[in-house]
N, C-alpha and C. Protein backbone atom coordinates (compact mmCIF):
# COMPACT_ATOMS: atom_id res chain seq x y z
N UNK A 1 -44.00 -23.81 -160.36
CA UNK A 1 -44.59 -22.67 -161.02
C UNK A 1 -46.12 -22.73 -160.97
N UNK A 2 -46.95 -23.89 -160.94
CA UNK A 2 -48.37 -24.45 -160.82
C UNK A 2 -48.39 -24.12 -160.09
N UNK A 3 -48.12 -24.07 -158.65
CA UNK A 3 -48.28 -23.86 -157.29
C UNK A 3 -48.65 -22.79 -157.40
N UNK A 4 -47.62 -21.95 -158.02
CA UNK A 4 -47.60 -20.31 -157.26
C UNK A 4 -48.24 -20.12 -157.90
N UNK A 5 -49.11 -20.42 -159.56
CA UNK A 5 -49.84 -19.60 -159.96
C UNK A 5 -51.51 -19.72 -159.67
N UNK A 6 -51.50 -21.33 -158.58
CA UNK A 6 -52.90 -21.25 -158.20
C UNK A 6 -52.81 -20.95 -157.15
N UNK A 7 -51.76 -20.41 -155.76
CA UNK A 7 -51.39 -19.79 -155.22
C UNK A 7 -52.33 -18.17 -155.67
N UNK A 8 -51.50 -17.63 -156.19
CA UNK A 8 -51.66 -16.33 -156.65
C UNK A 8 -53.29 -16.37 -157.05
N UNK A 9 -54.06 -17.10 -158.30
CA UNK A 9 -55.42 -16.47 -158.09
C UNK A 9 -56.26 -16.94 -157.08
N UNK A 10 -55.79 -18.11 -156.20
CA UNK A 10 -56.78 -18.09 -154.82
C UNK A 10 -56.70 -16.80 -153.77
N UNK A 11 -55.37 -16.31 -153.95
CA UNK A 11 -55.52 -14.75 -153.25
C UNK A 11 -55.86 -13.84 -154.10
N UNK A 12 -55.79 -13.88 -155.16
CA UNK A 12 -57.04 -12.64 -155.85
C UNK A 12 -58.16 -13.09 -155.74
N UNK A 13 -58.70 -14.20 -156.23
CA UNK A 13 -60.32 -14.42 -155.91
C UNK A 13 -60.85 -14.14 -154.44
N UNK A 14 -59.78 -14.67 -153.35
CA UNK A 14 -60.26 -13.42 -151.98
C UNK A 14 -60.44 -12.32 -151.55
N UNK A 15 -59.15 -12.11 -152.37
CA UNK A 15 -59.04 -10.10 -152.23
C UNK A 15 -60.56 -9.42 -153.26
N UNK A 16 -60.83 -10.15 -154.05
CA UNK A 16 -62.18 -9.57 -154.78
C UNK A 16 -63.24 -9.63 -153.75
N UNK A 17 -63.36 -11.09 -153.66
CA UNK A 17 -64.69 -11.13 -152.54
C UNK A 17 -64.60 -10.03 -151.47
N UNK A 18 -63.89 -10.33 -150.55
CA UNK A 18 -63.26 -9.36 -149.77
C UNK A 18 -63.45 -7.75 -150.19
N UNK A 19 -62.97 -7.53 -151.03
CA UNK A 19 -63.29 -5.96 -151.51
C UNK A 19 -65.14 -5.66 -152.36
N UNK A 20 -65.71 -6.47 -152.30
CA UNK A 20 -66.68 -6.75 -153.11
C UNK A 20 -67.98 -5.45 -152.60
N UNK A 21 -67.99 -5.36 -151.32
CA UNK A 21 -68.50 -4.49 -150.82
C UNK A 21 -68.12 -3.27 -150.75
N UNK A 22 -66.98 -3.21 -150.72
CA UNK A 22 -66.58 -1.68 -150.71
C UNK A 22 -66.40 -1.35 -152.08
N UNK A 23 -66.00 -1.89 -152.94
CA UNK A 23 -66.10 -1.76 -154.42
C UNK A 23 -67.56 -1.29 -154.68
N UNK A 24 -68.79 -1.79 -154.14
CA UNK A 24 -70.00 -1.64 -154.24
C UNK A 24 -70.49 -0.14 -154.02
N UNK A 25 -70.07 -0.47 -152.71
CA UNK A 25 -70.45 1.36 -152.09
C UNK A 25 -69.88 2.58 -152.59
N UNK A 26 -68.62 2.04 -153.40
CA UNK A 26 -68.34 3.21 -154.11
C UNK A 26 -68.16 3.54 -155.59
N UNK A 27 -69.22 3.07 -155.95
CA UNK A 27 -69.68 3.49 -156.99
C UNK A 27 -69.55 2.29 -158.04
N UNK A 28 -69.49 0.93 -157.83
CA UNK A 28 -69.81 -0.28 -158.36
C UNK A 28 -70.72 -0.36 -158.98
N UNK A 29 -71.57 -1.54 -159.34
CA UNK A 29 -72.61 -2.08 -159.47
C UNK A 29 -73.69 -1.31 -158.41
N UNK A 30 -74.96 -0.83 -159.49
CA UNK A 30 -76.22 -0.19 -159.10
C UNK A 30 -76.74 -1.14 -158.30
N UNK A 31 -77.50 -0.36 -156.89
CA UNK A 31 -77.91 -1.12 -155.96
C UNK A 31 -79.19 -1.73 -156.25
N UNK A 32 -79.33 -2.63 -155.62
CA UNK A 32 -80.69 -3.80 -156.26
C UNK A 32 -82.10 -3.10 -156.25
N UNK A 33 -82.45 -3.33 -157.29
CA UNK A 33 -84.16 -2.94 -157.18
C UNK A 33 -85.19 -3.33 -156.06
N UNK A 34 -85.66 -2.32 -154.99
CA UNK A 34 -86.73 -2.67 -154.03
C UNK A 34 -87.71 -3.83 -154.21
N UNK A 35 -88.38 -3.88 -153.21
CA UNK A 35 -89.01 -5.21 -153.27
C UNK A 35 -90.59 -4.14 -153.84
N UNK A 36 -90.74 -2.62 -153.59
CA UNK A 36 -92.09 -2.31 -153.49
C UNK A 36 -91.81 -1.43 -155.16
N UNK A 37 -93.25 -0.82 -155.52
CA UNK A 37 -92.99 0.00 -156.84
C UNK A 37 -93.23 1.51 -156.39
N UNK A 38 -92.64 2.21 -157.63
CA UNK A 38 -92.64 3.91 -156.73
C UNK A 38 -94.13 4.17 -156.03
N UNK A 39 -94.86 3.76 -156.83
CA UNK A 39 -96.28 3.92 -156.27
C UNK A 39 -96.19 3.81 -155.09
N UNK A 40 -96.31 2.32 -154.89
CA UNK A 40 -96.38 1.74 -153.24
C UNK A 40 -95.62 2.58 -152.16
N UNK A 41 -94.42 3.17 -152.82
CA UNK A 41 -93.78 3.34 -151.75
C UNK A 41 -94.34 4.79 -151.56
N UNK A 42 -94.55 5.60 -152.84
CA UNK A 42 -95.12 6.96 -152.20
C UNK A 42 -96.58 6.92 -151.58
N UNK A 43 -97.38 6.09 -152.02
CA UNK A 43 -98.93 5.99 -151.33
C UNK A 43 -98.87 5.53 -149.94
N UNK A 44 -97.28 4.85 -149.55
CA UNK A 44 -97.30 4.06 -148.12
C UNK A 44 -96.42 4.92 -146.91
N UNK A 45 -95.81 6.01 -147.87
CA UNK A 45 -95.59 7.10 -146.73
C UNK A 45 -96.01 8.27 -146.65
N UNK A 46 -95.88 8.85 -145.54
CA UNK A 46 -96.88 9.78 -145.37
C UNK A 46 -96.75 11.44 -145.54
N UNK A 47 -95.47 11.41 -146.10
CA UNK A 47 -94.53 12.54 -146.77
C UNK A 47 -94.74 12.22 -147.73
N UNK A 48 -95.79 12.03 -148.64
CA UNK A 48 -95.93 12.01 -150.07
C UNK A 48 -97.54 11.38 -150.07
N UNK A 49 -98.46 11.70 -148.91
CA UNK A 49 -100.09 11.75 -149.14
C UNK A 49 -100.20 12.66 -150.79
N UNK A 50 -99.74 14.00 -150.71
CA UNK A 50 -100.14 14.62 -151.99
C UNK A 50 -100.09 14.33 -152.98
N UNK A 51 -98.47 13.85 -153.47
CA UNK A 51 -98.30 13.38 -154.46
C UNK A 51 -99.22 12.02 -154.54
N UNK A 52 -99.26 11.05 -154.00
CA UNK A 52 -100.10 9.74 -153.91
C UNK A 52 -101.69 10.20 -154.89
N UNK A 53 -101.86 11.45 -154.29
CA UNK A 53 -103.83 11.68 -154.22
C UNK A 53 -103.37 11.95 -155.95
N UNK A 54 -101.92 12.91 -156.09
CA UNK A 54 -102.35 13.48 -157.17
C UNK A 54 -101.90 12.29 -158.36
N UNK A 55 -101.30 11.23 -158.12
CA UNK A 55 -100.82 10.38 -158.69
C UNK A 55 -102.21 9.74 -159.18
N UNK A 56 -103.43 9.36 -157.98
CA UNK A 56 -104.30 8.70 -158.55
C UNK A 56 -105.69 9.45 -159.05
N UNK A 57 -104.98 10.58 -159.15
CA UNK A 57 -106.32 11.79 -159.67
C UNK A 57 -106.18 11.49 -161.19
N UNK A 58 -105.04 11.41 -161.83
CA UNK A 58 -104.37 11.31 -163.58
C UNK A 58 -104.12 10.02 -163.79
N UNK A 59 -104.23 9.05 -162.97
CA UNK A 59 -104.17 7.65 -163.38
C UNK A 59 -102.50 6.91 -163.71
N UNK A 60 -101.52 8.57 -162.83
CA UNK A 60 -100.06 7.52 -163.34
C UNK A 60 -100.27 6.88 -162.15
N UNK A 61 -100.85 6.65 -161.40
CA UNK A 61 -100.54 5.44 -159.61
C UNK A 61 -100.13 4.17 -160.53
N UNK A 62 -101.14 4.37 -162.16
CA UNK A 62 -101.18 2.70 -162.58
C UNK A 62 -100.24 2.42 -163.41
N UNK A 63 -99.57 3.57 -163.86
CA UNK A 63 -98.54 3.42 -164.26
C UNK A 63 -96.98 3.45 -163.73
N UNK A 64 -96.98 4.06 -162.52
CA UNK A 64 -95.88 3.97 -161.31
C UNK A 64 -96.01 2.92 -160.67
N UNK A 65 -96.77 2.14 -161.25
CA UNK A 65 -97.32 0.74 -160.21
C UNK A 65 -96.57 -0.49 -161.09
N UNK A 66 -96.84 -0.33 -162.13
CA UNK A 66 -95.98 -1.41 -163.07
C UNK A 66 -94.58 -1.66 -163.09
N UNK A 67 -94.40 -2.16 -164.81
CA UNK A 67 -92.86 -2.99 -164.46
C UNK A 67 -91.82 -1.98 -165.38
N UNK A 68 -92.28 -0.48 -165.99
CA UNK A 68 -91.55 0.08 -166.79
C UNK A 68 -90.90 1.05 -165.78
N UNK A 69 -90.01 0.81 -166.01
CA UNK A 69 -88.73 2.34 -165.25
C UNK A 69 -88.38 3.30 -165.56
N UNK A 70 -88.57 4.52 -164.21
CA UNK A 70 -88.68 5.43 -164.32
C UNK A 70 -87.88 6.13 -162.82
N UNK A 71 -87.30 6.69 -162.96
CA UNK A 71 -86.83 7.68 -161.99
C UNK A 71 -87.92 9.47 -161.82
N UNK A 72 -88.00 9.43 -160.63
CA UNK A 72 -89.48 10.20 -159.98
C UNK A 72 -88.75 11.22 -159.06
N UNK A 73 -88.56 12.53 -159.33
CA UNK A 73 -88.14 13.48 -158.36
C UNK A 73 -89.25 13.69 -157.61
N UNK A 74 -89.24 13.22 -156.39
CA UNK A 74 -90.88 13.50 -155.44
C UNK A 74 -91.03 14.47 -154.59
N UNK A 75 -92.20 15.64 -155.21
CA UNK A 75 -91.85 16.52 -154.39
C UNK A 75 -92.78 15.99 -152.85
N UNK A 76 -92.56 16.38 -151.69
CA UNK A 76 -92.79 15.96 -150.45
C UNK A 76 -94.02 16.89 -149.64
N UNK A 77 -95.28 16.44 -149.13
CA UNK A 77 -95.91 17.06 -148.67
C UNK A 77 -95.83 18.87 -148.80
N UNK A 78 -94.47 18.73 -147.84
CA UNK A 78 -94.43 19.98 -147.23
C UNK A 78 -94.55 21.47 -148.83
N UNK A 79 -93.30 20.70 -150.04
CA UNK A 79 -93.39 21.02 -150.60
C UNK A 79 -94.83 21.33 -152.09
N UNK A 80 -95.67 20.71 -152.05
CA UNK A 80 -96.77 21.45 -152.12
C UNK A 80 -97.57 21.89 -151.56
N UNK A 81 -97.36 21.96 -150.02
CA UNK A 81 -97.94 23.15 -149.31
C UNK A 81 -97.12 24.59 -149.69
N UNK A 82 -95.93 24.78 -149.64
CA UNK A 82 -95.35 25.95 -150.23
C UNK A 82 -95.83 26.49 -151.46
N UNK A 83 -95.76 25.72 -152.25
CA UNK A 83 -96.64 25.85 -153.63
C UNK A 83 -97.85 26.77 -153.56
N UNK A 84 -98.80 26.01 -152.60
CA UNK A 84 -100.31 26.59 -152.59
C UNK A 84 -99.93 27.85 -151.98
N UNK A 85 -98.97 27.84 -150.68
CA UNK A 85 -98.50 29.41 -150.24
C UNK A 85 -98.41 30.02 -150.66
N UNK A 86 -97.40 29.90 -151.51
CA UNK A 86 -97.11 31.24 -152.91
C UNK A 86 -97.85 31.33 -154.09
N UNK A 87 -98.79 30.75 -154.38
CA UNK A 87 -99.70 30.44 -155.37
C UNK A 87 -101.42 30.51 -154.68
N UNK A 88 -102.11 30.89 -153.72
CA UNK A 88 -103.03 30.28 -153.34
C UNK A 88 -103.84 30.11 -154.79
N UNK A 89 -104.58 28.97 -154.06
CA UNK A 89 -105.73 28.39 -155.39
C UNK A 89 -105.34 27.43 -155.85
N UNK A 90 -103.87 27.67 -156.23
CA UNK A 90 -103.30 26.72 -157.33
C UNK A 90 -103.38 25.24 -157.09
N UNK A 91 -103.71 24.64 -156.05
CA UNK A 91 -103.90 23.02 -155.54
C UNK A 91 -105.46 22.98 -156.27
N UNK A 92 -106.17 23.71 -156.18
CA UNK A 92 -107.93 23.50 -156.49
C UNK A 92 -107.83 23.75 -157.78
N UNK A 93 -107.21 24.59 -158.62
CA UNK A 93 -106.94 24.58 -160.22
C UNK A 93 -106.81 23.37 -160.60
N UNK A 94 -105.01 22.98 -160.21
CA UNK A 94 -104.19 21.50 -160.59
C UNK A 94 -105.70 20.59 -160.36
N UNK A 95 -106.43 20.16 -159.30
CA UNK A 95 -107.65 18.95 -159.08
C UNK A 95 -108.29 19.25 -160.14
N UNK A 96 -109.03 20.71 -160.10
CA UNK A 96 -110.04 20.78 -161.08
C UNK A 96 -109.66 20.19 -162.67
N UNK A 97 -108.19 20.58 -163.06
CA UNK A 97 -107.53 20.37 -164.43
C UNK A 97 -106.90 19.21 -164.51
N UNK A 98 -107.11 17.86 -164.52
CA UNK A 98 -106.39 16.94 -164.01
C UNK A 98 -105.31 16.91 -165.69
N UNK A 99 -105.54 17.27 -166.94
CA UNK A 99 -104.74 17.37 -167.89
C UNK A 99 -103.46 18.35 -167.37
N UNK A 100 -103.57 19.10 -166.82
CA UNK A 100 -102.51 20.25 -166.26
C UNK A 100 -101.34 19.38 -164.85
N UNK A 101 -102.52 18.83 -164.20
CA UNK A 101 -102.37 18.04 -163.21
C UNK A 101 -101.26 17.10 -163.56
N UNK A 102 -101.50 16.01 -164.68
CA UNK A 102 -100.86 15.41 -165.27
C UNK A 102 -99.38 15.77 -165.94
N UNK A 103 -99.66 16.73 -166.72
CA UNK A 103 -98.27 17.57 -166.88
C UNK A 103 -97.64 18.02 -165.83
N UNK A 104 -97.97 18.43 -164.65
CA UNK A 104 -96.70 19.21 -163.57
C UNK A 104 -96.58 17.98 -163.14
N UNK A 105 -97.14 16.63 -162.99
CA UNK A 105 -96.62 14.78 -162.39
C UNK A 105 -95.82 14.84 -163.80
N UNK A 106 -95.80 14.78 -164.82
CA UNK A 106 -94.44 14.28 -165.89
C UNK A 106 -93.62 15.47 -165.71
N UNK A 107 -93.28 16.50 -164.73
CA UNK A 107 -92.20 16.96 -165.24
C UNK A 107 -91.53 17.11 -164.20
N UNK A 108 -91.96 15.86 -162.96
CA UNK A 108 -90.64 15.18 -161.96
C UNK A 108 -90.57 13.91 -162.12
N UNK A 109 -90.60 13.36 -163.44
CA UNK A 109 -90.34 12.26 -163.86
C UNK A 109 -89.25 11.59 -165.66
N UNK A 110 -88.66 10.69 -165.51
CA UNK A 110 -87.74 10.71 -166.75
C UNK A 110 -88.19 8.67 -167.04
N UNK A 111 -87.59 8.66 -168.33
CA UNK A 111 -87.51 7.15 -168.53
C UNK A 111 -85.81 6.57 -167.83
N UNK A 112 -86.26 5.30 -167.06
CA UNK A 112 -85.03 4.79 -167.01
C UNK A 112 -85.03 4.94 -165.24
N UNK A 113 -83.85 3.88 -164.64
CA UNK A 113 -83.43 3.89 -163.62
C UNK A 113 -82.30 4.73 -163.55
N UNK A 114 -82.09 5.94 -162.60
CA UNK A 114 -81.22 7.08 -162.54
C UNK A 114 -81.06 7.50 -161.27
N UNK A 115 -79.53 6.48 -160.65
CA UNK A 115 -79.40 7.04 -159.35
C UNK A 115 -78.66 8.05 -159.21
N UNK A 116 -78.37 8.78 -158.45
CA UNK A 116 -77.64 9.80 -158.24
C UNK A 116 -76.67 10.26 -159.08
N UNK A 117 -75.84 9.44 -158.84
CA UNK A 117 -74.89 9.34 -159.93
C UNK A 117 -74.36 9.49 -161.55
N UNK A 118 -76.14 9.20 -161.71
CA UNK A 118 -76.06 9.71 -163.01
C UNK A 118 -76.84 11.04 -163.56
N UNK A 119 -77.28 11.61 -162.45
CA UNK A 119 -78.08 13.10 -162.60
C UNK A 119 -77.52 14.01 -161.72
N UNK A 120 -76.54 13.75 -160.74
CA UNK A 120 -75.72 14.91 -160.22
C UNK A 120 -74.42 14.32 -160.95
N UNK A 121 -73.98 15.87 -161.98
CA UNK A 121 -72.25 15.28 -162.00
C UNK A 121 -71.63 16.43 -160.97
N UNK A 122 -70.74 15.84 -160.59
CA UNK A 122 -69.90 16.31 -159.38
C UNK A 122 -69.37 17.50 -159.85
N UNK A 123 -68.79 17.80 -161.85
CA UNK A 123 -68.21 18.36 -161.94
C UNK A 123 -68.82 19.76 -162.62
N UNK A 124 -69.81 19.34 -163.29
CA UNK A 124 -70.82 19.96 -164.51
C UNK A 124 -72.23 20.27 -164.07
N UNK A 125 -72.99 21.04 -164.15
CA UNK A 125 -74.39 21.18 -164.88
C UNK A 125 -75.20 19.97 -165.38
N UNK A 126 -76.24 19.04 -165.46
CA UNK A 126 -76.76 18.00 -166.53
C UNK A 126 -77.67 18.33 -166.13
N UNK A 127 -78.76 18.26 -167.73
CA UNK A 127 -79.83 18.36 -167.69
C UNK A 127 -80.22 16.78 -168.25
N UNK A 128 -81.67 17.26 -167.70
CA UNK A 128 -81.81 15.98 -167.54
C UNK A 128 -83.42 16.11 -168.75
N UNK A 129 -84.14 15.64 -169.19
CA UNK A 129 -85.58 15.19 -170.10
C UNK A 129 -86.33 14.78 -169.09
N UNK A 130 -87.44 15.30 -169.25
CA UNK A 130 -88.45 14.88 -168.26
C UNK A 130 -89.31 14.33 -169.35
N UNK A 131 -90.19 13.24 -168.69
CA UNK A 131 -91.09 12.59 -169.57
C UNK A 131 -92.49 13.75 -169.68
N UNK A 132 -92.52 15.14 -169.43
CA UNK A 132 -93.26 16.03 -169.96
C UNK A 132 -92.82 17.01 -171.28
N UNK A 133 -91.56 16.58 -171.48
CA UNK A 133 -90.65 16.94 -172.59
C UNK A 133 -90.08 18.19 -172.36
N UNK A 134 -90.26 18.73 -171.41
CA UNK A 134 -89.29 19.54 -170.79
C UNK A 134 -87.92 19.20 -169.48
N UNK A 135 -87.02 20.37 -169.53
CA UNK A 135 -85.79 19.84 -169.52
C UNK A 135 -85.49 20.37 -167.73
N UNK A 136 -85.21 19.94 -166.94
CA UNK A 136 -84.28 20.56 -165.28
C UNK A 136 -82.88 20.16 -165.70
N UNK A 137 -82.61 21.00 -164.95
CA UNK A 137 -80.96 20.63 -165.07
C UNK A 137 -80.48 20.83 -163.37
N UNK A 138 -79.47 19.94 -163.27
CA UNK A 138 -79.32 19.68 -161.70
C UNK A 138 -77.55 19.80 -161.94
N UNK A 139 -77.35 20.85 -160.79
CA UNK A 139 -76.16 21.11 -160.55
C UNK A 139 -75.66 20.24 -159.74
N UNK A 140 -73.79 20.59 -159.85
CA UNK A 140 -73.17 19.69 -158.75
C UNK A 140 -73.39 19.32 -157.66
N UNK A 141 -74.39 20.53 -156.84
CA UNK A 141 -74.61 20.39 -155.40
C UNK A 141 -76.08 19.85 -155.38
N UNK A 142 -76.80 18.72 -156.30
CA UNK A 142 -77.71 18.50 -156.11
C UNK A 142 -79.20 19.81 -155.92
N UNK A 143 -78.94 20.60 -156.72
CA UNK A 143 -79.88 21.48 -157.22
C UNK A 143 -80.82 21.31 -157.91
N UNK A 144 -81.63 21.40 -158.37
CA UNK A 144 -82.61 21.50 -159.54
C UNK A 144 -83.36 22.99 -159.76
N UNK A 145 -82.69 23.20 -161.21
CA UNK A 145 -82.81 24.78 -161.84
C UNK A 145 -84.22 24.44 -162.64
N UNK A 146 -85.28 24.47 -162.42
CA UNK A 146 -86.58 24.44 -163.03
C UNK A 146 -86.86 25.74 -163.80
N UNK A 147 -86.23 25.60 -165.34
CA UNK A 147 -85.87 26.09 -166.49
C UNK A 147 -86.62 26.53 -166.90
N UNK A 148 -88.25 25.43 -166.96
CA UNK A 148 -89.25 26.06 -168.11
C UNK A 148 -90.45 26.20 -167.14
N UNK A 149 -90.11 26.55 -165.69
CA UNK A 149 -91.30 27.17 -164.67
C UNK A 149 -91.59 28.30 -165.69
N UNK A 150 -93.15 28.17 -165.45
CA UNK A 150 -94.21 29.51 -165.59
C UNK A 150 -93.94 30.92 -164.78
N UNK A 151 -93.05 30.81 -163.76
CA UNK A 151 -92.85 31.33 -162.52
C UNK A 151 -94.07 31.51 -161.60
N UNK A 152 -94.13 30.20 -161.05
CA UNK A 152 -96.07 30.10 -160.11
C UNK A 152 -95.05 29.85 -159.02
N UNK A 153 -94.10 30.60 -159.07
CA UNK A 153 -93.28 30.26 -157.34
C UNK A 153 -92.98 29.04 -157.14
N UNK A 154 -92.38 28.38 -157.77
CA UNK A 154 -91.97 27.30 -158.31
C UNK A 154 -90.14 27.72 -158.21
N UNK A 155 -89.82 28.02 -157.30
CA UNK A 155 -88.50 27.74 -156.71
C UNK A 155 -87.63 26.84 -157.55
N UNK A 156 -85.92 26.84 -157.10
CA UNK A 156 -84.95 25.60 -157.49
C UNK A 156 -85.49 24.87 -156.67
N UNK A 157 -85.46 23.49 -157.07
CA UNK A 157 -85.56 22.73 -156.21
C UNK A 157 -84.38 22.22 -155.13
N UNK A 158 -83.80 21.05 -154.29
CA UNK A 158 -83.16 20.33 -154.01
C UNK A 158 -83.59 19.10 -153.45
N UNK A 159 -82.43 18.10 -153.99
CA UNK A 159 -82.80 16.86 -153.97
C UNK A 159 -82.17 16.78 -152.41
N UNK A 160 -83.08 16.16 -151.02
CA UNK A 160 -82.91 16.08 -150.08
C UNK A 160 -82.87 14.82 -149.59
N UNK A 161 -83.44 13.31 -150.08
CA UNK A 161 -83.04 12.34 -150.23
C UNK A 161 -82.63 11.78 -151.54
N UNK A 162 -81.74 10.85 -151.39
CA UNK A 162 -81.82 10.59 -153.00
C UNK A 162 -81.83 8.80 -152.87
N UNK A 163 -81.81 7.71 -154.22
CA UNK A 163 -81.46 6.22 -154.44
C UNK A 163 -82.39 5.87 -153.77
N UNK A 164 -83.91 6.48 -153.67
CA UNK A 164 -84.66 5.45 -152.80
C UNK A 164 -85.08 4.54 -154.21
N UNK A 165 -84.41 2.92 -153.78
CA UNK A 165 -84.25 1.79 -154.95
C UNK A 165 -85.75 1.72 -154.88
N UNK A 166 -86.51 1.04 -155.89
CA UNK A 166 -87.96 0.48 -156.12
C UNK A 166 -87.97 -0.45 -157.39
N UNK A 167 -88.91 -1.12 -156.88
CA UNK A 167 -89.02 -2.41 -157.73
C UNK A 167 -88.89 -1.95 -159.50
N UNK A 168 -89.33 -0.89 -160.04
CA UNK A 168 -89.80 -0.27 -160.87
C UNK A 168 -88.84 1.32 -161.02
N UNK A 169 -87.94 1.76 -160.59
CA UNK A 169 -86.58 2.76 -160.83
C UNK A 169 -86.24 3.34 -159.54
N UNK A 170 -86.47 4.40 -159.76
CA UNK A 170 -85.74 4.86 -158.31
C UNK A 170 -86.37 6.67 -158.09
N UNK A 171 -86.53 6.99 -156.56
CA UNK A 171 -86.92 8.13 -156.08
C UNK A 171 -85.97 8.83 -155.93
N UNK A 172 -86.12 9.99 -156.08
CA UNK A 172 -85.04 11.05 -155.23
C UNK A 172 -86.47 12.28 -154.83
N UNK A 173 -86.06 12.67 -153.67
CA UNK A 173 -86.91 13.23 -152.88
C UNK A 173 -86.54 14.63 -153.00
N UNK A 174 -87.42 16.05 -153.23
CA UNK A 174 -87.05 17.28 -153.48
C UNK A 174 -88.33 18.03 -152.40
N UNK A 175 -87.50 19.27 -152.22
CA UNK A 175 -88.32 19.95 -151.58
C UNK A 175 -88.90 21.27 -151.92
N UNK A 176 -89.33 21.24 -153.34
CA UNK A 176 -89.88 22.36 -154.24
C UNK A 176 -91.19 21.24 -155.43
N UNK A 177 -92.12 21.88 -155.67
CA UNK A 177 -92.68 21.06 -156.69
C UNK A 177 -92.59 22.00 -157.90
N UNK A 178 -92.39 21.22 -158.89
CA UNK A 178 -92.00 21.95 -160.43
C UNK A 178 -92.54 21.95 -161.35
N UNK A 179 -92.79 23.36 -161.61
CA UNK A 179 -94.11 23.38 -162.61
C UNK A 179 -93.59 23.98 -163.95
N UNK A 180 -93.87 22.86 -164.92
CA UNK A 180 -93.51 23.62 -166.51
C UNK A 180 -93.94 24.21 -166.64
C-alpha cells in the first residue's frame, strides 16, 4: 500500500511540473515583473517619445521610475498626434499648463499591478479608477469608453498591446489619448 501511495504522488508531483507551464499561460500565476520600470521602458521606445517628454514635463518620469505600482494605459505617439489633429493647439496648451498636463498623465493611470485580466472582463463592462479620480470603463473587447472626456476629440480608446510586465506594474498600450 506504501508503494502505491509514493507511487501515486511521484506521478502527481510530475504531472504538476509538467503542466506548470501551461497552467501558467492560462491564466495561473501573474507573469514576473520586468527587469526595467514603466519609465524606462516608455523613455526607451520610440512609440512613446511623447508620453516620455510629457512624463518629464510634470515630474511623474520620477515617479514611474520608482518601486510603487501602477498600471499605465500608454497612449502611443501616433495617438497624440490625432489628438493635436482634432484639437489643434491643444499639445502647446497641455506644455504651457503642465498642472492640466499632469491631470490628462493621471487619467491613464491606476494604483496597483493590473494585467489584462483584471481590467478586461470577458463577460461585463469594468470600470476601472484612475489615479486622476476619474473613472474609464473597458469593455469585453478591450475598449476604453472615456466617460468624463471634455469632448477635445478624445475618442474610445483601444487597448492594442497589453501585459507589457515592468519592474514597477504593468503597460497596456492604447491608441487614443484621454482627456478628463
Amino acid at each position: 500500500m506504501k508503494v502505491r501511495h509514493t507511487l501515486f504522488m511521484a506521478l502527481f508531483v510530475a504531472l504538476v511540473f509538467a503542466l506548470s507551464p501551461t497552467l501558467a499561460q492560462a491564466g495561473g500565476p501573474e507573469k514576473a515583473p520586468g527587469d526595467q520600470t514603466i519609465y524606462e521602458i516608455a523613455s526607451g521606445n520610440s512609440n512613446f517619445d511623447t508620453l516620455a517628454f510629457a512624463l518629464e514635463a510634470t515630474g511623474l518620469d520620477v515617479v514611474l521610475d520608482g518601486e510603487d505600482q501602477f498600471t499605465v494605459f500608454a497612449p502611443t505617439d501616433a495617438a497624440f498626434a490625432a489628438l493635436e489633429a482634432a484639437n489643434p493647439g491643444i499639445t502647446a496648451q497641455l506644455v504651457s499648463n503642465p498642472d492640466l498636463l499632469r491631470s490628462v498623465l493621471l487619467y491613464h493611470a491606476t494604483d496597483g499591478r493590473r494585467y489584462s485580466n483584471s481590467v478586461v472582463n470577458p463577460n461585463n463592462a469594468k470600470q476601472v479608477t484612475m489615479l486622476s479620480g476619474g473613472t474609464i470603463t473597458v469593455t469585453p473587447g478591450a475598449m476604453i469608453i472615456d466617460a468624463d472626456s471634455l469632448g477635445l476629440g478624445s475618442p474610445n480608446a483601444s487597448i492594442i498591446s497589453a501585459n507589457i510586465s515592468a519592474s514597477n506594474g504593468v503597460i497596456h498600450v492604447i491608441d487614443q489619448v484621454l482627456i478628463p
